[in-house]
Protein backbone atom coordinates (compact mmCIF):
# COMPACT_ATOMS: atom_id res chain seq x y z
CA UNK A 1 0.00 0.00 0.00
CA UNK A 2 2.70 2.63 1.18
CA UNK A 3 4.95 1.32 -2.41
CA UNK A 4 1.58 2.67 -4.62
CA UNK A 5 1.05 5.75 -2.41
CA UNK A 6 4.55 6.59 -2.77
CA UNK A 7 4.69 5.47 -6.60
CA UNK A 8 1.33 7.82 -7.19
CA UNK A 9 3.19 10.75 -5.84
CA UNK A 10 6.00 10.76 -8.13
CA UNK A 11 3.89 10.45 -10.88
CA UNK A 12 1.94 13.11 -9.61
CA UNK A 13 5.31 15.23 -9.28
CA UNK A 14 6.60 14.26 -12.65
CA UNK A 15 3.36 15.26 -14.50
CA UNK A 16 3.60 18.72 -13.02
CA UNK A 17 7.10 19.28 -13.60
CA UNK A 18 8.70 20.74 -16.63
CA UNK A 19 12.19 21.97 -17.51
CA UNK A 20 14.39 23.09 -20.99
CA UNK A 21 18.05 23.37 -21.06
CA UNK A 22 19.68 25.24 -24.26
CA UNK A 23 23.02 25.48 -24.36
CA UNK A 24 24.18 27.77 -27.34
CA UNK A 25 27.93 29.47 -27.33
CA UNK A 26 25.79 33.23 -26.90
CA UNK A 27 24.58 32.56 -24.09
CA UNK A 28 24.49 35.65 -21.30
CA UNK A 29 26.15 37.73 -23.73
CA UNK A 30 24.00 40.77 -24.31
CA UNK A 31 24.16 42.73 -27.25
CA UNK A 32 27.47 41.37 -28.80
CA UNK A 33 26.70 41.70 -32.25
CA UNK A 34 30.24 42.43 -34.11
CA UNK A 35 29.66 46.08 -34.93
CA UNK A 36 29.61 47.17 -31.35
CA UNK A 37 31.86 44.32 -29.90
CA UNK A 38 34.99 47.06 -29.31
CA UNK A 39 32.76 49.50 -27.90
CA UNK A 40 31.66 47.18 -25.68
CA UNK A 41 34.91 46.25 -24.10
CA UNK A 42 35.77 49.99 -23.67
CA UNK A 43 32.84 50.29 -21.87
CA UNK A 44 33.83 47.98 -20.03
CA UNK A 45 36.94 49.00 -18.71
CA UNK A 46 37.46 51.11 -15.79
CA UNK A 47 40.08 53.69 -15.94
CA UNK A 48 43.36 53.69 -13.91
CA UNK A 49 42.40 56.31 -11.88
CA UNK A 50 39.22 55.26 -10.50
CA UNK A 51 40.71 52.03 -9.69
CA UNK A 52 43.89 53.94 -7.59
CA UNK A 53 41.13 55.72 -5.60
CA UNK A 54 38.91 52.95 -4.18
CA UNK A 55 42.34 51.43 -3.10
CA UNK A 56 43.41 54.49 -1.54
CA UNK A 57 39.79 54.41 0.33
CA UNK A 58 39.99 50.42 1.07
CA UNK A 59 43.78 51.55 2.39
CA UNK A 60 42.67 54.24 4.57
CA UNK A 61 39.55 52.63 5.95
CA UNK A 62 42.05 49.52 6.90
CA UNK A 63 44.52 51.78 8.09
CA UNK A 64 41.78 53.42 10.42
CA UNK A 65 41.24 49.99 11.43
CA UNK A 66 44.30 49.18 12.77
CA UNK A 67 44.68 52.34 14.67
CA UNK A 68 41.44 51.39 16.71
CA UNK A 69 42.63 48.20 17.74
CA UNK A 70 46.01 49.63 19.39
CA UNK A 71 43.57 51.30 21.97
């Protein structure tokens, strides 16, 4: 009895249940046609100077750090 109760419920499960899987080699890429693939990539790219300053900020917010724990 418990075997058909149990084999009812997975069939019950299954017939609800639904999935697709593509795989294709454009997947999460948005917009990369080929005319705007370069401008895309400098987009991308942050510049040298914004980088220096957040680790300037991380440095001085760790350095801030370590001066509270000597007290």
């Amino acid at each position: 009895m418990f075997r058909a109760i149990v084999f009812i419920a997975i069939l019950a499960f299954v017939g609800v249940c639904q999935a697709q899987v593509n795989f294709s080699p454009n997947w999460g890429k948005r917009a990369s046609t080929p005319s705007n693939t370069v401008e895309n990539e400098n987009n991308c790219k942050e510049s040298v100077e914004t980088i220096m300053l957040i680790y300037k900020i991380i440095q001085n917010e760790a350095q801030k750090l370590i001066e509270c724990e000597k007290f």
